[in-house]
C-alpha atoms as a PDB file:
ATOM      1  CA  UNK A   1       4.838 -11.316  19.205  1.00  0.00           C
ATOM      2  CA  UNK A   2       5.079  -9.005  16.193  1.00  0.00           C
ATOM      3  CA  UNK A   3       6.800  -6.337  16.323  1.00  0.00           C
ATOM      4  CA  UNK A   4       5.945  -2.562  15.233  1.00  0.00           C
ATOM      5  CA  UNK A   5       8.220  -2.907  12.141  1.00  0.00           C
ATOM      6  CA  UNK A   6       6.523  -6.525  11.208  1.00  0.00           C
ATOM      7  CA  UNK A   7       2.690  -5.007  11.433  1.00  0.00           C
ATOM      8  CA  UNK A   8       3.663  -1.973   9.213  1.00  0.00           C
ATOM      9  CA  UNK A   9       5.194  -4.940   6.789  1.00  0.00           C
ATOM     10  CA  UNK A  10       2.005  -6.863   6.887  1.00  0.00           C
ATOM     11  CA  UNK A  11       0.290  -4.088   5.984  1.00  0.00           C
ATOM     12  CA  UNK A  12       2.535  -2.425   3.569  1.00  0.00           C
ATOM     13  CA  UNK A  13       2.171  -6.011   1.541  1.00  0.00           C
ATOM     14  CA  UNK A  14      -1.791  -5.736   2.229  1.00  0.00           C
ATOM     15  CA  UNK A  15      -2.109  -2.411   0.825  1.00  0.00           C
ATOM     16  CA  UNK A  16       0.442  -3.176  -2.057  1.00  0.00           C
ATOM     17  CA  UNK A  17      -2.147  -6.074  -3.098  1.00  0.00           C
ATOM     18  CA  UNK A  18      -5.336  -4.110  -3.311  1.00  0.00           C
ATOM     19  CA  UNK A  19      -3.600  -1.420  -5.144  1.00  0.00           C
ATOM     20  CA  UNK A  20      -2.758  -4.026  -7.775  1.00  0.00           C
ATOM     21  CA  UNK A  21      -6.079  -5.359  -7.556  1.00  0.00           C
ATOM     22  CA  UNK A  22      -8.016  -2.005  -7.867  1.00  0.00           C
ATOM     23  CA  UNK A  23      -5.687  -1.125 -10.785  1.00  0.00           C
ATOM     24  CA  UNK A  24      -6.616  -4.436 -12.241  1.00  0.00           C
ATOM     25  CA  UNK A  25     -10.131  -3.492 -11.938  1.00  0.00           C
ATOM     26  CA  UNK A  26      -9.896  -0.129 -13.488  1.00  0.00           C
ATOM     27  CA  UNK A  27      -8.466  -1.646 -16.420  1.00  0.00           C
ATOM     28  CA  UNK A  28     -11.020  -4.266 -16.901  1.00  0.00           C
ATOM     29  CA  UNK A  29     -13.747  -2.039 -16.840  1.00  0.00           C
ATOM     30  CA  UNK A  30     -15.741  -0.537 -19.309  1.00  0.00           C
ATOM     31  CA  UNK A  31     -17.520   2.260 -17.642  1.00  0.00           C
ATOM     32  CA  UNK A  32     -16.219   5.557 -17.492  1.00  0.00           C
ATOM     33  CA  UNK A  33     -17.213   6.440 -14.247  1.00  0.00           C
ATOM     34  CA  UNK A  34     -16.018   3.347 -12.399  1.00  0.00           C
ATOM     35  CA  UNK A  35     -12.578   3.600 -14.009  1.00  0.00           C
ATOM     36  CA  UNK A  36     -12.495   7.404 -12.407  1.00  0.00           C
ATOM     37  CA  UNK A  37     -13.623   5.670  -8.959  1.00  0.00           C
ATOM     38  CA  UNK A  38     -10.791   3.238  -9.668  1.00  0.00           C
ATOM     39  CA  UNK A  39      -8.011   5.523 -10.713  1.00  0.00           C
ATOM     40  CA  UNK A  40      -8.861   7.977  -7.928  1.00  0.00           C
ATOM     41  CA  UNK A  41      -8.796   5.119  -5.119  1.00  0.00           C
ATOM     42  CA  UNK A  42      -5.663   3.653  -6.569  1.00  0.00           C
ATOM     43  CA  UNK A  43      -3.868   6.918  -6.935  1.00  0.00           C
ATOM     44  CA  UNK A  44      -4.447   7.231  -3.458  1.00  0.00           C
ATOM     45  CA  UNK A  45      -3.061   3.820  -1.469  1.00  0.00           C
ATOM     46  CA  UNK A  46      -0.462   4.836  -4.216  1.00  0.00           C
ATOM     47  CA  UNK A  47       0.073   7.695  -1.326  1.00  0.00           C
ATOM     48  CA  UNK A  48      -0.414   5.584   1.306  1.00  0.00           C
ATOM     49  CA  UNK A  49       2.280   3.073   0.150  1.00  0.00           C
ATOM     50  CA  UNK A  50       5.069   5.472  -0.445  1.00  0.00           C
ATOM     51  CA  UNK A  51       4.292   6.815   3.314  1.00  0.00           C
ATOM     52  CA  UNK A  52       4.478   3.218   4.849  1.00  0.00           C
ATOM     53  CA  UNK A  53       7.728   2.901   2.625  1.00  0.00           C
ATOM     54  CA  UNK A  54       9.296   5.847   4.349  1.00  0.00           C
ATOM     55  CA  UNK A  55       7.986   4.489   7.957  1.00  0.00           C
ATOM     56  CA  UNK A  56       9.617   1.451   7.532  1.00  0.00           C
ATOM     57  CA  UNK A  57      12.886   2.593   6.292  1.00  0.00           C
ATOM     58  CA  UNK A  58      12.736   4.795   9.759  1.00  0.00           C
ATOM     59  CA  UNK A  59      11.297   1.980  11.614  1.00  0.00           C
ATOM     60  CA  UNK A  60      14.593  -0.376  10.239  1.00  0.00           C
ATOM     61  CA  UNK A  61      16.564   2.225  11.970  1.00  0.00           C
ATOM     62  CA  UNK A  62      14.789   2.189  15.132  1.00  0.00           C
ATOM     63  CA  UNK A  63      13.932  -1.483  16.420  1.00  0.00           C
ATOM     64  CA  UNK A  64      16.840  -3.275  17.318  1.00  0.00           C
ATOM     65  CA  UNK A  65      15.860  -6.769  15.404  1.00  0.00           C
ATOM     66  CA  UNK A  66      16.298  -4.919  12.224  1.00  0.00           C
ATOM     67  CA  UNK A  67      20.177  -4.149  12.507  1.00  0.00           C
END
């Protein structure tokens, strides 16, 4: 069974993945617009990673297989 602390992991290293991947994309492309799109989205799960960053250092705290 996973645990609360191993989900926000797993996603954490989803969400790590398409930000590299959507950076990657806004740096291959050509068209203005789409590289906005691009930027904008990755600027965002840039957010969204430093919040699951801070949950999991609280979570590590918190769930007993973690100390």
């Amino acid at each position: 069974m996973m645990t609360v602390g191993s989900k926000v992991q797993s996603c954490y290293a989803s969400i790590k993945g398409a930000q590299a991947q959507i950076e990657a994309f806004a740096k291959q492309t050509r068209e203005k617009e789409s590289k906005d799109v691009y930027d904008e989205v990755s600027k965002l799960l840039l957010e969204v990673i430093a919040d699951l960053e801070e949950r999991l250092n609280f979570i590590a705290f918190e769930e007993e297989e973690y100390k």
